[in-house]
Protein backbone atom coordinates (compact mmCIF):
# COMPACT_ATOMS: atom_id res chain seq x y z
CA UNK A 1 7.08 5.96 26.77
CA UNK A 2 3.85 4.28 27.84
CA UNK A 3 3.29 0.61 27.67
CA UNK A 4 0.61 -0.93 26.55
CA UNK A 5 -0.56 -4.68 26.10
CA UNK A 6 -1.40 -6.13 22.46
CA UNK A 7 -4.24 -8.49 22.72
CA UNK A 8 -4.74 -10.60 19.52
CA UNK A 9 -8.18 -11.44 18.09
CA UNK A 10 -9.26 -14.48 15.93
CA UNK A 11 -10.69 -14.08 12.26
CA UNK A 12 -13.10 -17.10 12.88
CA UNK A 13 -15.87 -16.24 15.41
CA UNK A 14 -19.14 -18.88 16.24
CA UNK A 15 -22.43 -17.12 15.94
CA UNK A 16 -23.63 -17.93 19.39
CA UNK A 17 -20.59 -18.53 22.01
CA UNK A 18 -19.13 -15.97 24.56
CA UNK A 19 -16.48 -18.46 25.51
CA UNK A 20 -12.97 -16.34 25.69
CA UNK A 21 -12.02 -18.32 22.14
CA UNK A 22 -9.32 -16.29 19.89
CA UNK A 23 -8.11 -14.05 22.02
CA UNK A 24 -4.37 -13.82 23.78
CA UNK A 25 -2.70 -11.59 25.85
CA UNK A 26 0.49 -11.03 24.74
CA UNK A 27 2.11 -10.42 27.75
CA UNK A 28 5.83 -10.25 25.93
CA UNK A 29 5.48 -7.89 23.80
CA UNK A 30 4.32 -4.16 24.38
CA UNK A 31 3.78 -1.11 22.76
CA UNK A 32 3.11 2.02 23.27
CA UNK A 33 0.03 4.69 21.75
CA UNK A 34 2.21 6.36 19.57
CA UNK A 35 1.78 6.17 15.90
CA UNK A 36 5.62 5.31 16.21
CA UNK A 37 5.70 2.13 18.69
CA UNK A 38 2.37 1.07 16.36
CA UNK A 39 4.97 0.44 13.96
CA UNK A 40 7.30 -0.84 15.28
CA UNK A 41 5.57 -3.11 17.07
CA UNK A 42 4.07 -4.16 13.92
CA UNK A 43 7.45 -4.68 12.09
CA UNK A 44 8.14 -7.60 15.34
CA UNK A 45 9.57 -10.72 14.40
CA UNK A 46 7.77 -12.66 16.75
CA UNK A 47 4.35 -13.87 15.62
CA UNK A 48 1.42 -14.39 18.11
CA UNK A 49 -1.70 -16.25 16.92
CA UNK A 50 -4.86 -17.29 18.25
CA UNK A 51 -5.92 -20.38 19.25
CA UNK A 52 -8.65 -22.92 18.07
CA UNK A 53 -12.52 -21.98 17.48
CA UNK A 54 -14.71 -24.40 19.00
CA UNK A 55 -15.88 -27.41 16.90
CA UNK A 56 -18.92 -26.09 14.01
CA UNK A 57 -17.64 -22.75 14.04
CA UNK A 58 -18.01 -21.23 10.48
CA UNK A 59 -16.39 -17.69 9.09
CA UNK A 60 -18.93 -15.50 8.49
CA UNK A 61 -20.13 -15.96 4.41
CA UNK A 62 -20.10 -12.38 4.26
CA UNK A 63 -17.19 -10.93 5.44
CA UNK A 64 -13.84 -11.12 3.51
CA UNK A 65 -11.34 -13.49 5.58
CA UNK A 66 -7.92 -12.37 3.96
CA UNK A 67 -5.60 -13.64 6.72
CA UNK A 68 -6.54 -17.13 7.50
CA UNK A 69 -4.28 -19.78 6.04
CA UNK A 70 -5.14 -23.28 6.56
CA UNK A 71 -7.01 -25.03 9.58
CA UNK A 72 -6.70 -23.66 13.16
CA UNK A 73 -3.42 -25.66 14.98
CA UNK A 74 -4.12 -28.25 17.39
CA UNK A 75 -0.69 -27.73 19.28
CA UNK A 76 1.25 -24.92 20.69
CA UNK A 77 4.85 -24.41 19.93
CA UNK A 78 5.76 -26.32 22.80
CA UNK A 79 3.49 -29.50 21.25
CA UNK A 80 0.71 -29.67 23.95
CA UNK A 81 -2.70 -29.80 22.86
CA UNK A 82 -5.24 -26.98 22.39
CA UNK A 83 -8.15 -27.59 23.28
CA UNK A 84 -11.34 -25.96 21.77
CA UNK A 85 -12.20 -22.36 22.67
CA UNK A 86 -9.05 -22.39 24.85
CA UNK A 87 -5.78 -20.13 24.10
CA UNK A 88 -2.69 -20.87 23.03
CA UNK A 89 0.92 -19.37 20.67
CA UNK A 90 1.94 -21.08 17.68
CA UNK A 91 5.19 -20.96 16.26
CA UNK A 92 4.34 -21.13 12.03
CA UNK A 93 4.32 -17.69 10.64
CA UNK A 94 1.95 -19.74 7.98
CA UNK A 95 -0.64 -21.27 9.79
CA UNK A 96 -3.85 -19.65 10.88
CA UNK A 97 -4.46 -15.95 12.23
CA UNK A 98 -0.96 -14.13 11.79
CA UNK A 99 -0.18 -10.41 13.75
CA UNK A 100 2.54 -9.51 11.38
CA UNK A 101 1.54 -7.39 8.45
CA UNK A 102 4.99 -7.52 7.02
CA UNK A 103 3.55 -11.78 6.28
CA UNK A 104 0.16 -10.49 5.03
CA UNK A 105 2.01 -8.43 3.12
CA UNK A 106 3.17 -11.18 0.25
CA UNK A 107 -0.18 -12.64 0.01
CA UNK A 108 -2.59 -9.29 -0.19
CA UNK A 109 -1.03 -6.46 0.22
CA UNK A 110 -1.84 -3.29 1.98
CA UNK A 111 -1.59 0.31 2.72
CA UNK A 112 0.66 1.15 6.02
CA UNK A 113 -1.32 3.65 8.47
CA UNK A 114 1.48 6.38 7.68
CA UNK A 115 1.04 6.77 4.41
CA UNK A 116 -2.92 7.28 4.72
CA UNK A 117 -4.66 10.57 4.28
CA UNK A 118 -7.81 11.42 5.31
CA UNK A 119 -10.39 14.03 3.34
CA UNK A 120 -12.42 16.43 4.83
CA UNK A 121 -15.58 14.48 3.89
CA UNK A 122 -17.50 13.61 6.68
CA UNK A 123 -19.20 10.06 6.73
CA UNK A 124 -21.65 9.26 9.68
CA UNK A 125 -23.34 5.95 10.12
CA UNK A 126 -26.45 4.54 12.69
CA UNK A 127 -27.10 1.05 12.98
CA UNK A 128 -29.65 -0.56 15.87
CA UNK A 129 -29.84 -3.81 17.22
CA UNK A 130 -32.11 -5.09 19.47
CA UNK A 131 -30.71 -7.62 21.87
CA UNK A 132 -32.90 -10.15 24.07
CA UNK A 133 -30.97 -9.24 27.34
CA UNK A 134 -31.60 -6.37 30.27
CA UNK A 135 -29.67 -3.47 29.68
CA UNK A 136 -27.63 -3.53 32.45
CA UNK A 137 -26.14 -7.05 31.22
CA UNK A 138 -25.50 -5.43 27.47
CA UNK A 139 -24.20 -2.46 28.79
CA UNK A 140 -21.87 -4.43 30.94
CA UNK A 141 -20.45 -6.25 28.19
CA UNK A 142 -20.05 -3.92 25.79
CA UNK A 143 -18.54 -1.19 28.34
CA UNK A 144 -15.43 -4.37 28.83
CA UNK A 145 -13.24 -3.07 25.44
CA UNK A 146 -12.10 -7.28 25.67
CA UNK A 147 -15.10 -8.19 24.12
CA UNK A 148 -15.04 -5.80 20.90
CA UNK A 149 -13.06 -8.25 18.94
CA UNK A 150 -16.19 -10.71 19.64
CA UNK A 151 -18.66 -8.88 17.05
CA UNK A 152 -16.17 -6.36 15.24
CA UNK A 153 -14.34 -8.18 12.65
CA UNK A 154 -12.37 -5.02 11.27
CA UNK A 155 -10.17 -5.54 14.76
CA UNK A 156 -6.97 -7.08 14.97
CA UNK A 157 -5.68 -5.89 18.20
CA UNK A 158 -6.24 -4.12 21.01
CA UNK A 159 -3.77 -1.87 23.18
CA UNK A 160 -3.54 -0.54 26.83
CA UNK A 161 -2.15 2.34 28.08
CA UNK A 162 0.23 1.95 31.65
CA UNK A 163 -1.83 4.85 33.39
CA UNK A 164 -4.58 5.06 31.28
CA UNK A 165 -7.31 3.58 31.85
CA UNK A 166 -10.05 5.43 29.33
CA UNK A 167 -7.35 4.91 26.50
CA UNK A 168 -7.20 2.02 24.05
CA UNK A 169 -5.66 1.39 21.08
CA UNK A 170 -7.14 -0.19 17.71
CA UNK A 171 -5.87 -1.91 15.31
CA UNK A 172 -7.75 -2.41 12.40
CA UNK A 173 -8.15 -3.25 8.76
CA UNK A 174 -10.23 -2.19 5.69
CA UNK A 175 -11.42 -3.28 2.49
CA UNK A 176 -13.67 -2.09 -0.45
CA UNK A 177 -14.17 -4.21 -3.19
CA UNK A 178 -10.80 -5.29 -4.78
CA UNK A 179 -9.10 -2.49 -3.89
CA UNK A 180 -5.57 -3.45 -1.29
CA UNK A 181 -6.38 -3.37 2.41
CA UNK A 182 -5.90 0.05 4.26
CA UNK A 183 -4.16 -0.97 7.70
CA UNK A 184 -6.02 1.37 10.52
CA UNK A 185 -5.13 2.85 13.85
CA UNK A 186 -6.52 4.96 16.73
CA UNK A 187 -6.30 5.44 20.16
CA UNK A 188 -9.99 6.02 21.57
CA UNK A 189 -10.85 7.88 25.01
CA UNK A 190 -13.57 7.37 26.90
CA UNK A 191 -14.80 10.90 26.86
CA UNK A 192 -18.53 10.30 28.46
CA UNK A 193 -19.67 7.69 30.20
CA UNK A 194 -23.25 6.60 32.01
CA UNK A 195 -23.96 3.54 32.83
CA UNK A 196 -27.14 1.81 31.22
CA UNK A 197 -27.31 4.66 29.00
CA UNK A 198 -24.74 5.67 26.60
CA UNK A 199 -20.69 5.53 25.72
CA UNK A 200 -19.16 7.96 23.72
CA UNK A 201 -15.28 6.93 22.49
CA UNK A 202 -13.37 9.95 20.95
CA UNK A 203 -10.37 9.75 18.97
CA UNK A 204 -6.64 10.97 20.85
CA UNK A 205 -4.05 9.75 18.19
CA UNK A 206 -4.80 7.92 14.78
CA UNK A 207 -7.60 7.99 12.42
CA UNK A 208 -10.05 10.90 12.79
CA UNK A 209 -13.08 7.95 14.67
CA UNK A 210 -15.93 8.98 16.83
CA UNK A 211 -17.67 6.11 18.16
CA UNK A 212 -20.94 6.25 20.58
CA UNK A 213 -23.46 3.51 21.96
CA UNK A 214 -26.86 4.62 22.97
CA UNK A 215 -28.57 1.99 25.61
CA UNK A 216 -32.67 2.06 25.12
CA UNK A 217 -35.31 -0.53 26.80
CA UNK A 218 -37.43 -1.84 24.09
CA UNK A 219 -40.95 0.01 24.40
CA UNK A 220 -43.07 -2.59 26.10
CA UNK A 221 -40.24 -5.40 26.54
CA UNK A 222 -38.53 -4.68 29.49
CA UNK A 223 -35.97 -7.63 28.88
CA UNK A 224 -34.35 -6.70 25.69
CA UNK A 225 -32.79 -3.60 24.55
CA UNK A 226 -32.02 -1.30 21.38
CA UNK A 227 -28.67 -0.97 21.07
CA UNK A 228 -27.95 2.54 19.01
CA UNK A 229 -24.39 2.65 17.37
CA UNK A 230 -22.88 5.86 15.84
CA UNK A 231 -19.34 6.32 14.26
CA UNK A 232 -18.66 9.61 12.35
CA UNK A 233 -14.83 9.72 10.50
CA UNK A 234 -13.49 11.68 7.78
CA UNK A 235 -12.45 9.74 4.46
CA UNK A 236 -9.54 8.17 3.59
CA UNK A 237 -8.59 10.31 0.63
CA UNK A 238 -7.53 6.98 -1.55
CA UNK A 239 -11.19 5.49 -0.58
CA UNK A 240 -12.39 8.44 -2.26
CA UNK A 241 -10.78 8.92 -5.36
CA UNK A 242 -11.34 5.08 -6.21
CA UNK A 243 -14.45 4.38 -4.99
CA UNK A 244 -16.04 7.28 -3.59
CA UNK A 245 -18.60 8.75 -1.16
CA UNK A 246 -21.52 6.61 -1.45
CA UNK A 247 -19.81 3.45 -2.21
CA UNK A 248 -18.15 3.28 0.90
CA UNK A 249 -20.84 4.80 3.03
CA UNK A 250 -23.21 1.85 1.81
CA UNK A 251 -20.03 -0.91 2.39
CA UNK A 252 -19.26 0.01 5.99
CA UNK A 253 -22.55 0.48 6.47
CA UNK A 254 -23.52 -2.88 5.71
CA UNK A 255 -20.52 -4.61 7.69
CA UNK A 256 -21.16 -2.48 11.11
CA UNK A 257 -25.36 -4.25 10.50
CA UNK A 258 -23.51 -7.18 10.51
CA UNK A 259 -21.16 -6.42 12.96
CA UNK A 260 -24.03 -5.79 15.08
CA UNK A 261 -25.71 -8.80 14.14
CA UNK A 262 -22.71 -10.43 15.59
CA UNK A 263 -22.79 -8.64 18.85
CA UNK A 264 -26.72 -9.76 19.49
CA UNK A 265 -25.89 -13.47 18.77
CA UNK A 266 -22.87 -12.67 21.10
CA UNK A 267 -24.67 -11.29 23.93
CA UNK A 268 -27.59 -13.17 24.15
CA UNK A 269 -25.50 -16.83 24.30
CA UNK A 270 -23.23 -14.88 26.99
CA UNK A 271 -23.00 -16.38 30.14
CA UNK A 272 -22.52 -12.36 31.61
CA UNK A 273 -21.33 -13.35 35.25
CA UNK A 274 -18.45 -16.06 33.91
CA UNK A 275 -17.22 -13.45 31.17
CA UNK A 276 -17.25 -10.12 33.49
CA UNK A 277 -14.55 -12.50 36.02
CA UNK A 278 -12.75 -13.98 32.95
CA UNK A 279 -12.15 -10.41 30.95
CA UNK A 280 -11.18 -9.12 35.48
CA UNK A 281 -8.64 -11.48 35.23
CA UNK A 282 -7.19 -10.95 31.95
CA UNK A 283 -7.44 -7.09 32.47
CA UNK A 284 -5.52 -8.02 35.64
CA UNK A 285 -2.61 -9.93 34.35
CA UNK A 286 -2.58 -7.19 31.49
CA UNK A 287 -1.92 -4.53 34.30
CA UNK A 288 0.76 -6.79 36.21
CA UNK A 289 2.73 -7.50 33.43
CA UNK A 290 3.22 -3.81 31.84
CA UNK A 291 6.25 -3.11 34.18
CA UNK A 292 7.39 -5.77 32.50
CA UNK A 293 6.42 -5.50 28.63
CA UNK A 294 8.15 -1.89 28.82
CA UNK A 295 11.00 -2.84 30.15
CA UNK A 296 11.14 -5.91 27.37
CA UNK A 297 9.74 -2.65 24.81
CA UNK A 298 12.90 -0.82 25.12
CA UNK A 299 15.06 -3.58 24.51
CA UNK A 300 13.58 -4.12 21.65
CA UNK A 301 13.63 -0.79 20.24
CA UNK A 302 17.28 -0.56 21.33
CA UNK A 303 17.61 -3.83 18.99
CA UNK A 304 15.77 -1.51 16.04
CA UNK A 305 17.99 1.11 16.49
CA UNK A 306 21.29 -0.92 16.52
CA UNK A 307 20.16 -2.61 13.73
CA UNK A 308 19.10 0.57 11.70
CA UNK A 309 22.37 1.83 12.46
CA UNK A 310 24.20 -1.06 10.98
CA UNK A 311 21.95 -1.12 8.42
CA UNK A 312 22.97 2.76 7.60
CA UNK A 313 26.87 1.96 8.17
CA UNK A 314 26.53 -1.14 5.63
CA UNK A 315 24.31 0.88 2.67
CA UNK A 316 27.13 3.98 2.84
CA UNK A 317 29.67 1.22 2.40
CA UNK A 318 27.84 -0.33 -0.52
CA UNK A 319 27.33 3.45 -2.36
CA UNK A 320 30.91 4.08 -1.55
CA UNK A 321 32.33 0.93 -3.47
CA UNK A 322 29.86 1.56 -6.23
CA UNK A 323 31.07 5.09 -6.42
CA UNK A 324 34.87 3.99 -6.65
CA UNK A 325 33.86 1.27 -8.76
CA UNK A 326 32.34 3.42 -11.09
CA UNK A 327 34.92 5.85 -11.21
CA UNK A 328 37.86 3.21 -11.98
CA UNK A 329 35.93 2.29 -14.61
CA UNK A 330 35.19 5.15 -16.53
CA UNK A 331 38.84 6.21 -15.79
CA UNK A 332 39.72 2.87 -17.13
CA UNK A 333 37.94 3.00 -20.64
CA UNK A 334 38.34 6.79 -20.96
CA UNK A 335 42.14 5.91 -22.14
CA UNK A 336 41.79 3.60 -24.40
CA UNK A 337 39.05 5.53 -26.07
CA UNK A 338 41.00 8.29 -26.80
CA UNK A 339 43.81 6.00 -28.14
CA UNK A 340 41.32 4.59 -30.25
CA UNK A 341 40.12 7.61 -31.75
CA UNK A 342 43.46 9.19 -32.24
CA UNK A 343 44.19 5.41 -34.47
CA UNK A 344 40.99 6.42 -36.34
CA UNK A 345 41.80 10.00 -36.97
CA UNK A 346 45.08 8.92 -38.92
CA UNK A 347 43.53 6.24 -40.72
CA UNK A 348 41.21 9.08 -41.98
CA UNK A 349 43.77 11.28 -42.93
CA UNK A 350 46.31 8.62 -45.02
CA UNK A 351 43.39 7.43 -46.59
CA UNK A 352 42.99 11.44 -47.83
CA UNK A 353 46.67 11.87 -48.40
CA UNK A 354 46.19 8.93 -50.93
CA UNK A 355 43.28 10.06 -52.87
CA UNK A 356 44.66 13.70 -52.65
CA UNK A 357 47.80 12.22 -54.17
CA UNK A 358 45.87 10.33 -56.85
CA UNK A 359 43.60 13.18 -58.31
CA UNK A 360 47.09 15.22 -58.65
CA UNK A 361 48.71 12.14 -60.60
CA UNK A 362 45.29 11.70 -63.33
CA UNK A 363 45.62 15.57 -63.67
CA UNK A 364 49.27 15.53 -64.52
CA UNK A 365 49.28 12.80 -67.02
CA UNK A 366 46.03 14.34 -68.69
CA UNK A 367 48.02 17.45 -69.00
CA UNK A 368 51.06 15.69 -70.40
CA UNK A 369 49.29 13.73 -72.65
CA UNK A 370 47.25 16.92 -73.87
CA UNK A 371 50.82 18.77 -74.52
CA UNK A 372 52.35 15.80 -76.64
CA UNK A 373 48.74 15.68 -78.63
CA UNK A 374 49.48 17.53 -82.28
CA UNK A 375 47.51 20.58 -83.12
CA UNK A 376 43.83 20.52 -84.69
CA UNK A 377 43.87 21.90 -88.40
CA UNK A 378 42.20 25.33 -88.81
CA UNK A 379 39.05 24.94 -89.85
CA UNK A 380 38.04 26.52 -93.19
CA UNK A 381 36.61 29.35 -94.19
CA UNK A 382 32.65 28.99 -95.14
CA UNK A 383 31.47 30.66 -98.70
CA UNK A 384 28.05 31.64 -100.62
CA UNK A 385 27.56 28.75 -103.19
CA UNK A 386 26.74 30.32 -106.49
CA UNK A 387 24.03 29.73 -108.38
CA UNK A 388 23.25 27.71 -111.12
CA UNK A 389 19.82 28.75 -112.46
CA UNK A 390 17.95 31.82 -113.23
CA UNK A 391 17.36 34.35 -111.08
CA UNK A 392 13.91 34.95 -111.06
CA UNK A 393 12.78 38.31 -108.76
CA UNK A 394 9.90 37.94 -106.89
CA UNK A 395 6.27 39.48 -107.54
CA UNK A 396 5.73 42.48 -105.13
CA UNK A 397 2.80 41.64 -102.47
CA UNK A 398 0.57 43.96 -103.23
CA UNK A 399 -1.92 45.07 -99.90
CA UNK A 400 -5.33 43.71 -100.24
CA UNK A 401 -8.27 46.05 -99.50
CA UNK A 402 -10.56 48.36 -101.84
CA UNK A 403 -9.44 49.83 -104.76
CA UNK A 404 -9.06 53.37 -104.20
CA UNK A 405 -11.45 56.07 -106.46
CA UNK A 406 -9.26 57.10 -109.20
């Protein structure tokens, strides 16, 4: 397994600061690039949090801030002060910038990595910038992967491969509209590389991402320069069915503009020499302490797996007393059913014994009664009634019609 460092990154950015504000190496816990140790390192108990923005700083009125809770804290867990734009662990797994999606997950709810598919839809987006520094000072700070998390807002983390170093790991998070938040990964490469003139990041696990900078002198300002950004990636297939091609092609669109808004403010505050030694020595103590976050990585997947296990060992149990539970029950009322319906069944039939016995007793005594009954009297014998006039014959009808020549 390779280790890698998790570097946290605050929601709340100042529009024109390069101080190293929001940002913490968290040199006890490591992961590795596997879509595997993503997970479980996101499924960690421990919570690591950014520290204090510097007085005035404001979220940015157009992007969506869905995991800030409550001010910034003014002490670390051990109670000494933070000081503005300075770095420091909290202990609240409520208060401010959280790394645990498991603790978003109550408040906004999302869509694990994993269980993301991607389309075979292509979306490819350009955005330009022009920054009021020499190229060789914007190339310098945007070649340092530390200071991403400065202008990209969609980043939570970043990772750090052992004996890598071309490879890091994103962690990121979407959004369209209402719709719940789609929890991102890849591991980038750095394929190409020339200095002052372009960067091209492709994709080695994760999310389907292509990701290149173009560095141009602006035509007759030799002092600032057009920065070119291009990211291709295939659609997630959920993005598509509920909001489709064009709606999400014109909402990323718009946040890598501002995104790269963000970066120009960024650079052009930055004091370049001061951040290129600070991000040198964080990179360093990243390096020196991966021995150790791998070491501290096993462990804790040891601590999964035991606990999976038990886990396991205690659901069996539970199905198997349901299971005999269940059974002793049915068992139990089975018997009594049958006793019941056995009552019912002769019920039934003395109730039919009785009305059988009752129809034969009315037929017997109308039979007796009809013997003892004395006979009817013939009845007599009808006659012709003479009678007592005249009998008078009647005229012969006579057919009507003419008379016929005699």
């Amino acid at each position: 397994m390779q280790a890698v460092a998790s570097v946290a990154a605050s929601r709340l950015r100042p529009a024109a600061s390069c101080a190293p504000r929001g940002v913490l190496i968290a040199s006890s816990v490591a992961e590795s690039s596997s879509r595997a140790a993503q997970q479980r390192q996101r499924r960690r108990s421990a919570v690591v949090a950014a520290a204090a923005a510097p007085p005035g700083a404001e979220p940015d009125a157009d992007e969506e801030q869905p995991f800030s809770f409550g001010p910034p804290p003014t002490v670390d867990f051990e109670g000494r002060p933070i000081q503005p734009g300075q770095i420091g662990l909290i202990d609240d797994p409520n208060n401010y910038v959280m790394t645990s999606p498991d603790i978003r997950a109550d408040r906004t709810g999302f869509t694990p990595y994993d269980l993301i598919d991607f389309s075979d839809i292509p979306l490819k987006h350009e955005v330009v910038a022009k920054v009021d520094r020499p190229i060789s000072e914007v190339y310098a700070l945007w070649s340092e992967r530390l200071n991403w998390p400065e202008w990209f807002g969609m980043i939570e983390e970043l990772g750090f491969m052992q004996d890598s170093q071309d490879v890091v790991a994103l962690n990121m998070w979407y959004r369209w509209a209402m719709t719940p938040w789609l929890e991102l990964y890849v591991a980038l490469e750095r394929t190409h590389a020339e200095q002052n003139k372009y960067i091209v990041e492709e994709p080695v696990d994760g999310a389907p991402i292509v990701a290149a900078v173009l560095f141009q002198e602006a035509e007759g300002e030799p002092a600032a320069t057009l920065v070119t950004l291009r990211i291709s990636y295939l659609l997630p297939r959920v993005l598509y069915e509920f909001a489709g091609t064009m709606a999400v092609y014109g909402d990323v669109d718009r946040k890598l503009q501002r995104c790269m808004d963000r970066m120009k403010d960024w650079v052009e505050a930055c004091d370049v020499a001061a951040r290129q030694a600070d991000t040198a020595r964080q990179m360093a103590n990243i390096r020196a302490d991966l021995p150790e976050n791998l070491r501290k990585q096993r462990d804790y997947d040891a601590q999964l797996e035991l606990q999976r296990q038990r886990m396991l060992q205690e659901e069996q149990r539970r199905q198997a007393a349901e299971a005999a539970a269940a059974h002793t029950a049915q068992a139990g009322v089975a018997e009594p059913a049958g006793e019941a319906a056995d009552d019912g069944m002769d019920v039934v039939d003395a109730a039919l014994q009785e009305v059988a016995a009752d129809v034969a007793a009315a037929t017997a005594a109308t039979a007796a009664a009809a013997a003892e009954a004395p006979p009817a009297p013939a009845p007599k014998k009808r006659t012709k009634k003479a009678s007592s006039g005249p009998v008078t014959a009647g005229k012969a009808a006579t057919k009507r019609g003419r008379k016929k020549d005699v």
